[in-house]
N, C-alpha and C. Protein backbone atom coordinates (compact mmCIF):
# COMPACT_ATOMS: atom_id res chain seq x y z
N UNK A 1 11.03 86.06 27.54
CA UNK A 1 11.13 84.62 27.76
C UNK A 1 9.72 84.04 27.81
N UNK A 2 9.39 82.94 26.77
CA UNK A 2 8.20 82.46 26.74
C UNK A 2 7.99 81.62 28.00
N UNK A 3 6.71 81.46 28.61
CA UNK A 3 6.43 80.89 30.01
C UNK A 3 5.27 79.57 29.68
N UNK A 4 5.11 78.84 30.58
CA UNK A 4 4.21 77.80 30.23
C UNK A 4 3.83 76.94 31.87
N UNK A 5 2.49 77.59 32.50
CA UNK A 5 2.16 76.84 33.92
C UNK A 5 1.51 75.43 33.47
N UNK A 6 2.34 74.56 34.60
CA UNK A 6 1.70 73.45 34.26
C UNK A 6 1.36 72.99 35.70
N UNK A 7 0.38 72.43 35.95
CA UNK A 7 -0.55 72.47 36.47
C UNK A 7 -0.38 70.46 36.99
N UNK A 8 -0.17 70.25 38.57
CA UNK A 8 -0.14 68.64 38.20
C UNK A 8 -1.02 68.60 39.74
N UNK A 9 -1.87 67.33 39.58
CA UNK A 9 -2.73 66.82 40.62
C UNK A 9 -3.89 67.69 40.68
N UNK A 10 -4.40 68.52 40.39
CA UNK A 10 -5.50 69.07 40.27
C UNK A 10 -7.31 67.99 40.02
N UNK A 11 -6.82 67.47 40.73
CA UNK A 11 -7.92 65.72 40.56
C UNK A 11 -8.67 65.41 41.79
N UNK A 12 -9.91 65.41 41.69
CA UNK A 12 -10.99 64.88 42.71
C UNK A 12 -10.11 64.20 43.50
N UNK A 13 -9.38 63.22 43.40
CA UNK A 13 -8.90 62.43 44.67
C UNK A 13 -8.23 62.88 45.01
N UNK A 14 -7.72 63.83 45.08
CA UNK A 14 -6.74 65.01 45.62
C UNK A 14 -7.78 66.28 46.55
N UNK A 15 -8.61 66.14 45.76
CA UNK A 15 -9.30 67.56 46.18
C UNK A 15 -11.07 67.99 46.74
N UNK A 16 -11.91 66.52 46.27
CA UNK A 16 -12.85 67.02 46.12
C UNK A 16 -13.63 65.91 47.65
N UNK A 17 -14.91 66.90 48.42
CA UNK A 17 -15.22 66.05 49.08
C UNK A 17 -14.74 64.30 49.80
N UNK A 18 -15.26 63.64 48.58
CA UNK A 18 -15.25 62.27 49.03
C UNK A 18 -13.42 61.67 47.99
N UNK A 19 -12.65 62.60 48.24
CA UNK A 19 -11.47 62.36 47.17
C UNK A 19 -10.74 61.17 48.25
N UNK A 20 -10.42 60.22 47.59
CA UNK A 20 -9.98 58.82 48.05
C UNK A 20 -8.46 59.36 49.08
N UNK A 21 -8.03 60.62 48.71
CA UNK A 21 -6.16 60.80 48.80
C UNK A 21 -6.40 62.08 49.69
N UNK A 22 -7.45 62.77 49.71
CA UNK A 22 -8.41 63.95 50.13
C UNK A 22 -7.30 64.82 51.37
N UNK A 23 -7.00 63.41 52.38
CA UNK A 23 -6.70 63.98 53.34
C UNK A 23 -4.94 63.84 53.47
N UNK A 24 -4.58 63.02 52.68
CA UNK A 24 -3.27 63.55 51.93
C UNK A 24 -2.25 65.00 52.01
N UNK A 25 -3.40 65.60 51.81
CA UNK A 25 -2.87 67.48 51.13
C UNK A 25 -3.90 68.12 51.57
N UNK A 26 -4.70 67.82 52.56
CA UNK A 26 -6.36 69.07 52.72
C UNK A 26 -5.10 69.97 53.71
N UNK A 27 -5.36 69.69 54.65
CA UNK A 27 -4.43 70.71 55.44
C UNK A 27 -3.80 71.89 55.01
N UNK A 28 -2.37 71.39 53.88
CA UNK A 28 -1.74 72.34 53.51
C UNK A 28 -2.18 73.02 52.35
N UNK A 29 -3.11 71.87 51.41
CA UNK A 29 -4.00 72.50 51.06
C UNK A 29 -4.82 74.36 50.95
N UNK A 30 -5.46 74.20 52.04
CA UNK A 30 -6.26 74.90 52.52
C UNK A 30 -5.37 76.03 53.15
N UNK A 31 -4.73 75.65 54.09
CA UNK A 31 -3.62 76.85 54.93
C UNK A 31 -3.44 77.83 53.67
N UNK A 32 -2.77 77.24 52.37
CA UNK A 32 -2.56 78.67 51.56
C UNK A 32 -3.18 78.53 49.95
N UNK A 33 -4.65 78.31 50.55
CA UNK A 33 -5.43 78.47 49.71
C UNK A 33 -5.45 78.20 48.00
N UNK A 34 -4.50 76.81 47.80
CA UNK A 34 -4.13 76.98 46.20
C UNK A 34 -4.98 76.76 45.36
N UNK A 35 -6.10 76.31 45.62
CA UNK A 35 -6.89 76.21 44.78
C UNK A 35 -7.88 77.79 43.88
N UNK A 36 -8.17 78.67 44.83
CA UNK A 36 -8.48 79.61 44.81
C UNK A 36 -7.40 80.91 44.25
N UNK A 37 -6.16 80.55 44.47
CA UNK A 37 -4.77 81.26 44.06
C UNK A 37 -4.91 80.96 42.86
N UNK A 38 -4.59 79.47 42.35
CA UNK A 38 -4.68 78.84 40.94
C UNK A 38 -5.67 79.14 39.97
N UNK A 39 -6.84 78.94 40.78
CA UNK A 39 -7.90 79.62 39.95
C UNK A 39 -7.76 81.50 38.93
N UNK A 40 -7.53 82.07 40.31
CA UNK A 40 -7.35 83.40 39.81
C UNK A 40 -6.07 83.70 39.37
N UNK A 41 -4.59 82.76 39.26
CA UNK A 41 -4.07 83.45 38.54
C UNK A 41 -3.99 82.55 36.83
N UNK A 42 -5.39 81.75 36.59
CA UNK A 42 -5.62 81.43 35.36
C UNK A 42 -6.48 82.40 34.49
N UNK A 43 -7.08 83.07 35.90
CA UNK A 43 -8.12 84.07 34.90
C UNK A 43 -7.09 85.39 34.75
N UNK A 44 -5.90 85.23 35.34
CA UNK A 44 -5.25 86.29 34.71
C UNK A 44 -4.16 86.35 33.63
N UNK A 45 -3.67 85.17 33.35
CA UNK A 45 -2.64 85.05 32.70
C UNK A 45 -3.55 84.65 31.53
N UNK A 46 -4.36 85.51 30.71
CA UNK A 46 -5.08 84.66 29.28
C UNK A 46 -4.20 84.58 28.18
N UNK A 47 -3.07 85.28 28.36
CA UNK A 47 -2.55 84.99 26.85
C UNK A 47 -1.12 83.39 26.93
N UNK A 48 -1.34 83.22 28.26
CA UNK A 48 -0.11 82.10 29.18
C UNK A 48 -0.95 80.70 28.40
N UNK A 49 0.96 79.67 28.08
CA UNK A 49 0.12 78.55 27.60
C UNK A 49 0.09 77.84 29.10
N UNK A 50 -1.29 76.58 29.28
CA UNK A 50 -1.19 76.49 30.44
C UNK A 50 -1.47 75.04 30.49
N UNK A 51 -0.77 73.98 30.79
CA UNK A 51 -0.83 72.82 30.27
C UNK A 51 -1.25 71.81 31.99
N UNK A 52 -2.17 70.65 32.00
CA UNK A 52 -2.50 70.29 33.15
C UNK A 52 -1.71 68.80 32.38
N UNK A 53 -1.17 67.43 33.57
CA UNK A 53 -0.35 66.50 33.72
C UNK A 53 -1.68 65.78 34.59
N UNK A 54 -2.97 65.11 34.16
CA UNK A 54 -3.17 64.51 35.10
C UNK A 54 -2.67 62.80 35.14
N UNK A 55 -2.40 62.36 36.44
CA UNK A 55 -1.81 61.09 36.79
C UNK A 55 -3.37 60.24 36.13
N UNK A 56 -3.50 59.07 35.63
CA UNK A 56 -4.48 58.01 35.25
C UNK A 56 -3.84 56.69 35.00
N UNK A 57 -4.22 55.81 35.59
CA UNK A 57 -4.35 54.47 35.50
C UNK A 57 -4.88 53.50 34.98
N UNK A 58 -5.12 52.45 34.38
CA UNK A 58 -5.69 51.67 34.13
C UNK A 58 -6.47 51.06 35.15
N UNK A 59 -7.66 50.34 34.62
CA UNK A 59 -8.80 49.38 35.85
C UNK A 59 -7.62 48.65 36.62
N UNK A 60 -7.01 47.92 36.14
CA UNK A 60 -6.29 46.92 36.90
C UNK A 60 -4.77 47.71 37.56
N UNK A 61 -4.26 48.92 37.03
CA UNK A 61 -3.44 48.83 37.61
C UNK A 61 -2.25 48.09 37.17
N UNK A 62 -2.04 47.85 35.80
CA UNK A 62 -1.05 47.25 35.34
C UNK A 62 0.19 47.79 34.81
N UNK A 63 0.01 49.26 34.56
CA UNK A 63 1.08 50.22 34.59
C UNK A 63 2.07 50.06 35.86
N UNK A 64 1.30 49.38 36.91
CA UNK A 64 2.56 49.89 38.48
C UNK A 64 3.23 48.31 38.56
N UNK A 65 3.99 47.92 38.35
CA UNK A 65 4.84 46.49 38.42
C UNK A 65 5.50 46.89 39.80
N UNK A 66 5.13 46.01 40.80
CA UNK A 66 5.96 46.08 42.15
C UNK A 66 6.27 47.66 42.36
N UNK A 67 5.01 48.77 42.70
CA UNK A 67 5.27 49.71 43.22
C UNK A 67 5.68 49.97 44.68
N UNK A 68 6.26 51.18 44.48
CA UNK A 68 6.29 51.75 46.29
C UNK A 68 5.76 52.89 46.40
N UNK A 69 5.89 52.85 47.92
CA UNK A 69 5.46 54.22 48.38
C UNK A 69 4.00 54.77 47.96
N UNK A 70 4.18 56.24 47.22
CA UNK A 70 2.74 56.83 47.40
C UNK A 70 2.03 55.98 45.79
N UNK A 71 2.79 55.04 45.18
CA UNK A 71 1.97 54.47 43.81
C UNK A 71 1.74 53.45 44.53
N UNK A 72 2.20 52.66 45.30
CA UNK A 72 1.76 51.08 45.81
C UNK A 72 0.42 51.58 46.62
N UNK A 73 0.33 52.92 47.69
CA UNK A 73 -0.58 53.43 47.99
C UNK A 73 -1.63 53.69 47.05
N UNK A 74 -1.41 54.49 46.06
CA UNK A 74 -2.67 54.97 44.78
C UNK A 74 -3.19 53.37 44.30
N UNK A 75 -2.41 52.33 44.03
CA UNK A 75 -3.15 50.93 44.11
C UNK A 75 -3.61 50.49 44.54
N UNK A 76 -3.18 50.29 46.00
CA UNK A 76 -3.97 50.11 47.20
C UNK A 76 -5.46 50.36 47.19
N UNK A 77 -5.62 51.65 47.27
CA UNK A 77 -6.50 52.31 47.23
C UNK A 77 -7.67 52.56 45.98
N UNK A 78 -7.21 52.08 45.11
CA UNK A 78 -7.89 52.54 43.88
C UNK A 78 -7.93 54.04 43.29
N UNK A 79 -6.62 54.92 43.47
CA UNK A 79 -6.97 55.82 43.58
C UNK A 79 -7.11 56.06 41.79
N UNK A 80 -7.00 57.75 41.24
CA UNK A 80 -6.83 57.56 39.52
C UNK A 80 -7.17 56.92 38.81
N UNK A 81 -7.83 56.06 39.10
CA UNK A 81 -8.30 55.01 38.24
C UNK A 81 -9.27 55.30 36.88
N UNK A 82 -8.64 54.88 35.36
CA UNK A 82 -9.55 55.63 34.69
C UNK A 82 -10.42 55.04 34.19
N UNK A 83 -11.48 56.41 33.85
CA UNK A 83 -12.77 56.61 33.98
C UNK A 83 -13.55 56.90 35.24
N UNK A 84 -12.81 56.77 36.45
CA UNK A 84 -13.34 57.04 37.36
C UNK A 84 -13.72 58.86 38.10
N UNK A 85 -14.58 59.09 38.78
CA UNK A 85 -14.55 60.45 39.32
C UNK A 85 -13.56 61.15 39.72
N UNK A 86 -12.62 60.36 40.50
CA UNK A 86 -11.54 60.53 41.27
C UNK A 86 -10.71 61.02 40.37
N UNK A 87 -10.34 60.14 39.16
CA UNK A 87 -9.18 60.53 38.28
C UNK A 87 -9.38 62.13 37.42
N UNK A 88 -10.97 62.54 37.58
CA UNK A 88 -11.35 63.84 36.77
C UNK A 88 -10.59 64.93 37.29
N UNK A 89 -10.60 66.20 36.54
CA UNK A 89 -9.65 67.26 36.90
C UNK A 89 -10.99 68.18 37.55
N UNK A 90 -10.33 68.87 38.69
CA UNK A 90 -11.63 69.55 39.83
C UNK A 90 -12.33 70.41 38.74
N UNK A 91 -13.41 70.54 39.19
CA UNK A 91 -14.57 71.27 38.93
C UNK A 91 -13.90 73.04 38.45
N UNK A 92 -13.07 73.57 39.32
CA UNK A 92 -12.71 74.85 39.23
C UNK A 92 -11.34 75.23 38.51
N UNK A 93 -10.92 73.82 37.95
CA UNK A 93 -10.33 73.90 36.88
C UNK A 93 -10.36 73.56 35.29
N UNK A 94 -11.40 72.29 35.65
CA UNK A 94 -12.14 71.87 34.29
C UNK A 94 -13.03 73.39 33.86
N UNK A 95 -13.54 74.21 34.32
CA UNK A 95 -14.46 74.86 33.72
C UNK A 95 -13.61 76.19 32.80
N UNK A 96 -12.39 75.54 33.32
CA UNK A 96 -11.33 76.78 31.93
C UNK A 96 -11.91 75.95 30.36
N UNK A 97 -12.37 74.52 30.27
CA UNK A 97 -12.27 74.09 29.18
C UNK A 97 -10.94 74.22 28.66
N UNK A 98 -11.19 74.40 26.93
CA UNK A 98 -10.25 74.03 26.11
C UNK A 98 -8.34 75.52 26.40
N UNK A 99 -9.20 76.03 27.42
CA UNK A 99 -7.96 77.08 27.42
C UNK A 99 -6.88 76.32 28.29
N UNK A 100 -7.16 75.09 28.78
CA UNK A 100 -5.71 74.46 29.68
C UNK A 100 -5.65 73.04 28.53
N UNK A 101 -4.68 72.98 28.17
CA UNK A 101 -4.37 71.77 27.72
C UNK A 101 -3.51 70.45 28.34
N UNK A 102 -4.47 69.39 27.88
CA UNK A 102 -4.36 68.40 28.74
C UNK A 102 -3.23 67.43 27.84
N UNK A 103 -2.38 67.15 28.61
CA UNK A 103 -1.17 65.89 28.33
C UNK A 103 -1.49 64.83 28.90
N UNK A 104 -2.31 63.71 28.21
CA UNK A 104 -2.16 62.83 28.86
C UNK A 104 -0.95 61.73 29.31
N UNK A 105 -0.85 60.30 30.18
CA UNK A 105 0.27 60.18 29.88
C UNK A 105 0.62 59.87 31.26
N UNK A 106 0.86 60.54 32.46
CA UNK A 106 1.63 60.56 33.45
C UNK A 106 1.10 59.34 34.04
N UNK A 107 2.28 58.62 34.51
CA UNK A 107 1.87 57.52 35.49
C UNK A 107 2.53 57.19 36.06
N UNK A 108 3.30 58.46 36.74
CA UNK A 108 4.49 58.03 37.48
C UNK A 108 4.62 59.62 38.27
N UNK A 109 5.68 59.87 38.92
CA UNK A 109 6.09 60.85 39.65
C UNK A 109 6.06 62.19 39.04
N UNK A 110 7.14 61.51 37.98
CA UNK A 110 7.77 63.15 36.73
C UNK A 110 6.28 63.45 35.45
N UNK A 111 6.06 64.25 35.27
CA UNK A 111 5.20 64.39 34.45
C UNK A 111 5.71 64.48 33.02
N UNK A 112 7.11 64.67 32.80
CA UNK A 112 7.91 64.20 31.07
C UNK A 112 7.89 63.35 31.19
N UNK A 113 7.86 62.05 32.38
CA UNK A 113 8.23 60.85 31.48
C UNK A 113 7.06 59.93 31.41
N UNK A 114 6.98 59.21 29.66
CA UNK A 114 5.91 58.73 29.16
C UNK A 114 4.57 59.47 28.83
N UNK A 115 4.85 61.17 28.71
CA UNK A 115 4.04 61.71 27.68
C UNK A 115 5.20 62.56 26.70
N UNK A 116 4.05 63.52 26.43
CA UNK A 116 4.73 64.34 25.37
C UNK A 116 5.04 66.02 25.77
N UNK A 117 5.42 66.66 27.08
CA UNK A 117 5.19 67.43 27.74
C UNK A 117 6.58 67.93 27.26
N UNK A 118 7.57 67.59 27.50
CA UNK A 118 8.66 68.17 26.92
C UNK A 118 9.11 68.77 25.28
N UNK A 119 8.23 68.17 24.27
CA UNK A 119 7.95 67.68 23.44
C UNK A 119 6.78 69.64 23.07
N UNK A 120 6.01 69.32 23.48
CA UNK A 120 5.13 70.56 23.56
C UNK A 120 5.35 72.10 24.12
N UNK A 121 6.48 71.72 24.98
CA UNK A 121 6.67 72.92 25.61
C UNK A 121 8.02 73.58 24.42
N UNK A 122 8.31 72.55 24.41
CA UNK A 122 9.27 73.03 23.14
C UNK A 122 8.94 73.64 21.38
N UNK A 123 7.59 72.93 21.05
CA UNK A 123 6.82 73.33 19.94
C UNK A 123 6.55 74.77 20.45
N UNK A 124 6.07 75.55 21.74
CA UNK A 124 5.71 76.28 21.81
C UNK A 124 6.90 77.60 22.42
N UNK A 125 7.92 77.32 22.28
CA UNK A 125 9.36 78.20 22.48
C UNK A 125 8.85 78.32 23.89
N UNK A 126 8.65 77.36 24.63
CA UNK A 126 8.63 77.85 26.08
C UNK A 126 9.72 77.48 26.67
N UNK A 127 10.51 78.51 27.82
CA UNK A 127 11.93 78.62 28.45
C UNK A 127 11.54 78.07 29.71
N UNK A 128 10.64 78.99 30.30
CA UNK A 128 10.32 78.84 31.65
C UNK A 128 8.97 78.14 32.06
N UNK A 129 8.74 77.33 32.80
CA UNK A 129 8.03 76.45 33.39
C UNK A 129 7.80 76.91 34.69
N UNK A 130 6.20 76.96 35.12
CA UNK A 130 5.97 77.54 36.53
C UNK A 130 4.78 76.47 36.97
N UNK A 131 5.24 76.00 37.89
CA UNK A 131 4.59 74.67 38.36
C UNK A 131 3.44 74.87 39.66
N UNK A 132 2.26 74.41 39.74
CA UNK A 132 1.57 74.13 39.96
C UNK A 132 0.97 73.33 40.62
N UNK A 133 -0.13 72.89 41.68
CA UNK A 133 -0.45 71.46 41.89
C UNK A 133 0.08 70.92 43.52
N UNK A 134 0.49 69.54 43.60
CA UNK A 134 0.48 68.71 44.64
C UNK A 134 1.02 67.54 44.12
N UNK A 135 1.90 66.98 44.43
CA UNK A 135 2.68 66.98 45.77
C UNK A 135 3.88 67.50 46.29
N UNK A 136 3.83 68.51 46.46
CA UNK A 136 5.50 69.31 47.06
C UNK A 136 6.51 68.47 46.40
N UNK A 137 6.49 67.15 47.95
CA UNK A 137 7.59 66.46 47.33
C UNK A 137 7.64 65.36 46.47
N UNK A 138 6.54 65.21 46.14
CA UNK A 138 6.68 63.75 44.96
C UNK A 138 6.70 64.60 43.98
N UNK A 139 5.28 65.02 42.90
CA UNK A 139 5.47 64.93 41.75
C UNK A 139 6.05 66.24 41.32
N UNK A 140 5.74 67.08 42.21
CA UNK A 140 6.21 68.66 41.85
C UNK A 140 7.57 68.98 41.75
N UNK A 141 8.29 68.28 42.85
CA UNK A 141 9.68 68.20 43.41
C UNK A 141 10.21 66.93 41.86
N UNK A 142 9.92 66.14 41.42
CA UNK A 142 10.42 65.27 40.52
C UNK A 142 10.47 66.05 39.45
N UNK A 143 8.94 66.65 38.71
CA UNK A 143 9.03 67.73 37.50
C UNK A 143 9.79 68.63 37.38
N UNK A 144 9.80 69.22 38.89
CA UNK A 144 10.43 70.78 38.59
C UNK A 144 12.03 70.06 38.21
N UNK A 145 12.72 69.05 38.72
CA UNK A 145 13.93 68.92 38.93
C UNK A 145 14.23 68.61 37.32
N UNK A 146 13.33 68.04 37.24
CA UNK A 146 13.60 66.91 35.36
C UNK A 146 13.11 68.41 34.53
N UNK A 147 12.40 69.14 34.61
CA UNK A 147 12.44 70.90 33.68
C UNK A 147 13.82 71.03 34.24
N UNK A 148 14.23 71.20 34.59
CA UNK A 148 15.68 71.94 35.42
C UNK A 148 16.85 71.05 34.81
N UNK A 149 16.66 70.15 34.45
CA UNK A 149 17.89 68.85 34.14
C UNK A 149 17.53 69.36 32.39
N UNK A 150 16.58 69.16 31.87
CA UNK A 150 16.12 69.61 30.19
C UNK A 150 15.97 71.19 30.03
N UNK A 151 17.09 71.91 31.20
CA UNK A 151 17.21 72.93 30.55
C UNK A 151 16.13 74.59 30.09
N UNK A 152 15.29 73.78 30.92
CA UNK A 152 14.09 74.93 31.12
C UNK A 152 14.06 75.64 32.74
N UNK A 153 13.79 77.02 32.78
CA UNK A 153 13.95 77.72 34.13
C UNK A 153 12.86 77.60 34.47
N UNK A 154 12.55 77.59 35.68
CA UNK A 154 11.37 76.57 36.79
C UNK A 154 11.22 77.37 37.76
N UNK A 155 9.99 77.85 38.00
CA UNK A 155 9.27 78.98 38.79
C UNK A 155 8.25 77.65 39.84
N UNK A 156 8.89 78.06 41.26
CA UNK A 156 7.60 77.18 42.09
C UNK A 156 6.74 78.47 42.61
N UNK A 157 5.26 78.19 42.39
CA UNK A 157 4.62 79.08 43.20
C UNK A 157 4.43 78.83 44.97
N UNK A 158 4.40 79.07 45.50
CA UNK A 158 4.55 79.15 47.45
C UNK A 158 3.13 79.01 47.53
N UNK A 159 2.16 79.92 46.87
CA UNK A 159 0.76 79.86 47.44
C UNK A 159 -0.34 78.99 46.67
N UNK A 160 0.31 78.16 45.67
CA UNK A 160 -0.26 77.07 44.58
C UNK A 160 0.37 75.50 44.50
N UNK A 161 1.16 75.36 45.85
CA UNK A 161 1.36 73.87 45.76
C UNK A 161 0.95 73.74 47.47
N UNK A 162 0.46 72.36 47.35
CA UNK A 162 0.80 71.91 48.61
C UNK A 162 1.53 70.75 48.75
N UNK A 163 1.43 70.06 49.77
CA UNK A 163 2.38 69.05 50.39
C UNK A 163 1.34 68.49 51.37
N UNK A 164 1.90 67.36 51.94
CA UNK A 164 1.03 66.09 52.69
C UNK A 164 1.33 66.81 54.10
N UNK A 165 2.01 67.24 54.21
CA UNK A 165 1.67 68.42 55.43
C UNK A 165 2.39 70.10 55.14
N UNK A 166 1.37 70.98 55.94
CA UNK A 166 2.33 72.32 56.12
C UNK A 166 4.08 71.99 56.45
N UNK A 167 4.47 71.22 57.34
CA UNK A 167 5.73 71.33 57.58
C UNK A 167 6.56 71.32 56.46
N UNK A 168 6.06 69.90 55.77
CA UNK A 168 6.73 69.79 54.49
C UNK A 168 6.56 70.37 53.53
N UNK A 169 5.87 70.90 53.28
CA UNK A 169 5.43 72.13 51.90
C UNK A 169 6.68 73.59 52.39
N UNK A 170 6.29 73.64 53.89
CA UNK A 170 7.53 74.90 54.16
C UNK A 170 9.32 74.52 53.83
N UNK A 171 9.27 73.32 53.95
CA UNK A 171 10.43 73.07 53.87
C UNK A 171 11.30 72.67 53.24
N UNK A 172 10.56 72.32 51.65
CA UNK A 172 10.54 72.16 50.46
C UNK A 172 10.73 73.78 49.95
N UNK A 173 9.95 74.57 49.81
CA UNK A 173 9.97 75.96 49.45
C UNK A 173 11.48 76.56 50.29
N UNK A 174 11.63 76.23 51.57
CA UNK A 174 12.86 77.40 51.77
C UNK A 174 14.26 76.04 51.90
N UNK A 175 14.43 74.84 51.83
CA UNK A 175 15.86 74.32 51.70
C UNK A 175 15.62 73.55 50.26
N UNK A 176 14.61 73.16 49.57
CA UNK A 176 14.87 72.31 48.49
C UNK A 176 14.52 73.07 47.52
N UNK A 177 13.88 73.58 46.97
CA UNK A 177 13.62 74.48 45.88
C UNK A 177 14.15 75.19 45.36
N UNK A 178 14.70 76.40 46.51
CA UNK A 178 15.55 77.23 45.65
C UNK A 178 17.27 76.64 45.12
N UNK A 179 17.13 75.05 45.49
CA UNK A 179 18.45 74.38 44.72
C UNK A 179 18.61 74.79 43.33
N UNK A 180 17.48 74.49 42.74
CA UNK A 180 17.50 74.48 41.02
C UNK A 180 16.35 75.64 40.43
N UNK A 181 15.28 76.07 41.75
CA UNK A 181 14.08 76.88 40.84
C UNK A 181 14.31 78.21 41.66
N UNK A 182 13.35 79.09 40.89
CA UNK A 182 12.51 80.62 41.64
C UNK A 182 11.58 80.37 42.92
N UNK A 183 11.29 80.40 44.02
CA UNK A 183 10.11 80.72 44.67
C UNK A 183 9.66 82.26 44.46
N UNK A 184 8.01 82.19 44.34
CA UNK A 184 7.48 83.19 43.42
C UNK A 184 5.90 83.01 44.07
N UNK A 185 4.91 83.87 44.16
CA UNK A 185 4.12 83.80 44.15
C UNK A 185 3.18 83.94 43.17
N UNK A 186 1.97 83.91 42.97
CA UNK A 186 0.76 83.56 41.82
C UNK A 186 0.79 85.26 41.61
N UNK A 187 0.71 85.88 42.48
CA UNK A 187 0.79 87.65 42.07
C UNK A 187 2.05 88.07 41.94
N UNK A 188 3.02 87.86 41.99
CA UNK A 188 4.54 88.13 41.03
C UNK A 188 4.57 87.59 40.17
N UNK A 189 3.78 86.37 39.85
CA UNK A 189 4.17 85.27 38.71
C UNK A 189 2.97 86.34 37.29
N UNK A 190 1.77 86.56 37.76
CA UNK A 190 1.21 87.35 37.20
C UNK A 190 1.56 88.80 36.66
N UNK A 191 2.40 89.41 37.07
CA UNK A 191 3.06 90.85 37.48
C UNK A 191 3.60 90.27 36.22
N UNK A 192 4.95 89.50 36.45
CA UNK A 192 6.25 89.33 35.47
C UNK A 192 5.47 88.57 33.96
N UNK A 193 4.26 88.07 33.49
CA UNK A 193 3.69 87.76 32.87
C UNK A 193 3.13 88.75 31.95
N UNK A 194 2.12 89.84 32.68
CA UNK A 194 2.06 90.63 31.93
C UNK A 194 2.69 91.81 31.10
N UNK A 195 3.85 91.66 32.02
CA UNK A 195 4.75 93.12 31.65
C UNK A 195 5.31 93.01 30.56
């Protein structure tokens, strides 16, 4: 079964020092280390296609018509905004270069809708989808569900997402996830990759 990690929020304002959303996800973040997980299970999966969804905006913000919640927030705030630092993909994932491919496009929750991600994963006979990134329950929890609705099997990693807190990242992984996906870790996900 062909596989394909995709990779969402991996973005300075998510992650880096002075990241506008920083404190958002540092917590759970950090508790299980996804950045450092993510990292190493990219340097292991080299022959894996591995596709990143970053969220970008326009200066003004004219993509969000009467938003809510965490997009009326990202407005608020200025967060994604492109061309800006914030909207760049972190340092320890940009330096894969051209081996992660970038979809642009997302400006909303689900990362299929309004690019071409479904579209690509399919050019490339990929079945299974193993997700990546932040936010548990917004964008991760929306993707994995919409792969799962189009028919593709959906691997969440436990030690490569976080959530706006530990509570909720735990509780997402053991009552909402295993509704429609795998919980899996970055070293099983690696294991079943190479074999």
């Amino acid at each position: 079964m062909k596989k394909a990690i995709i990779l969402i929020g991996f973005q300075n304002d998510y992650f880096s020092e002075n990241g506008i959303l920083r404190g958002v996800v540092e917590e759970s973040s950090k508790v299980t280390n996804i950045i450092e997980n993510t990292v190493n299970m990219i340097r292991k999966t080299e022959d894996t296609l591995i596709i990143s969804t970053p969220i970008i905006f326009s200066e003004d913000y004219s993509e969000l018509t009467d938003p809510v919640g965490i997009l009326k927030t990202i407005k608020e705030v200025g967060a994604f905004g492109k061309g800006t630092s914030g909207s760049k993909t972190i340092d320890q994932i940009s330096q894969f270069g051209n081996r992660i491919m970038e979809i642009p496009g997302k400006q909303g929750l689900n990362a299929f809708v309004n690019t071409t991600l479904e579209q690509t994963l399919r050019d490339h006979g990929v079945e299974q989808v193993i997700l990546a990134g932040t936010v548990a329950s917004i964008c991760i929890d929306s993707t994995g569900r919409s792969a799962f609705e189009r028919g593709f099997k959906v691997t969440m990693l436990s030690d490569c997402i976080s959530g706006r807190t530990v509570f909720e990242k735990d509780f997402y992984f053991e009552q909402v996830f295993p509704l429609y996906a795998e919980v899996s870790s970055s070293e099983e996900v690696v294991g079943s990759v190479l074999i």
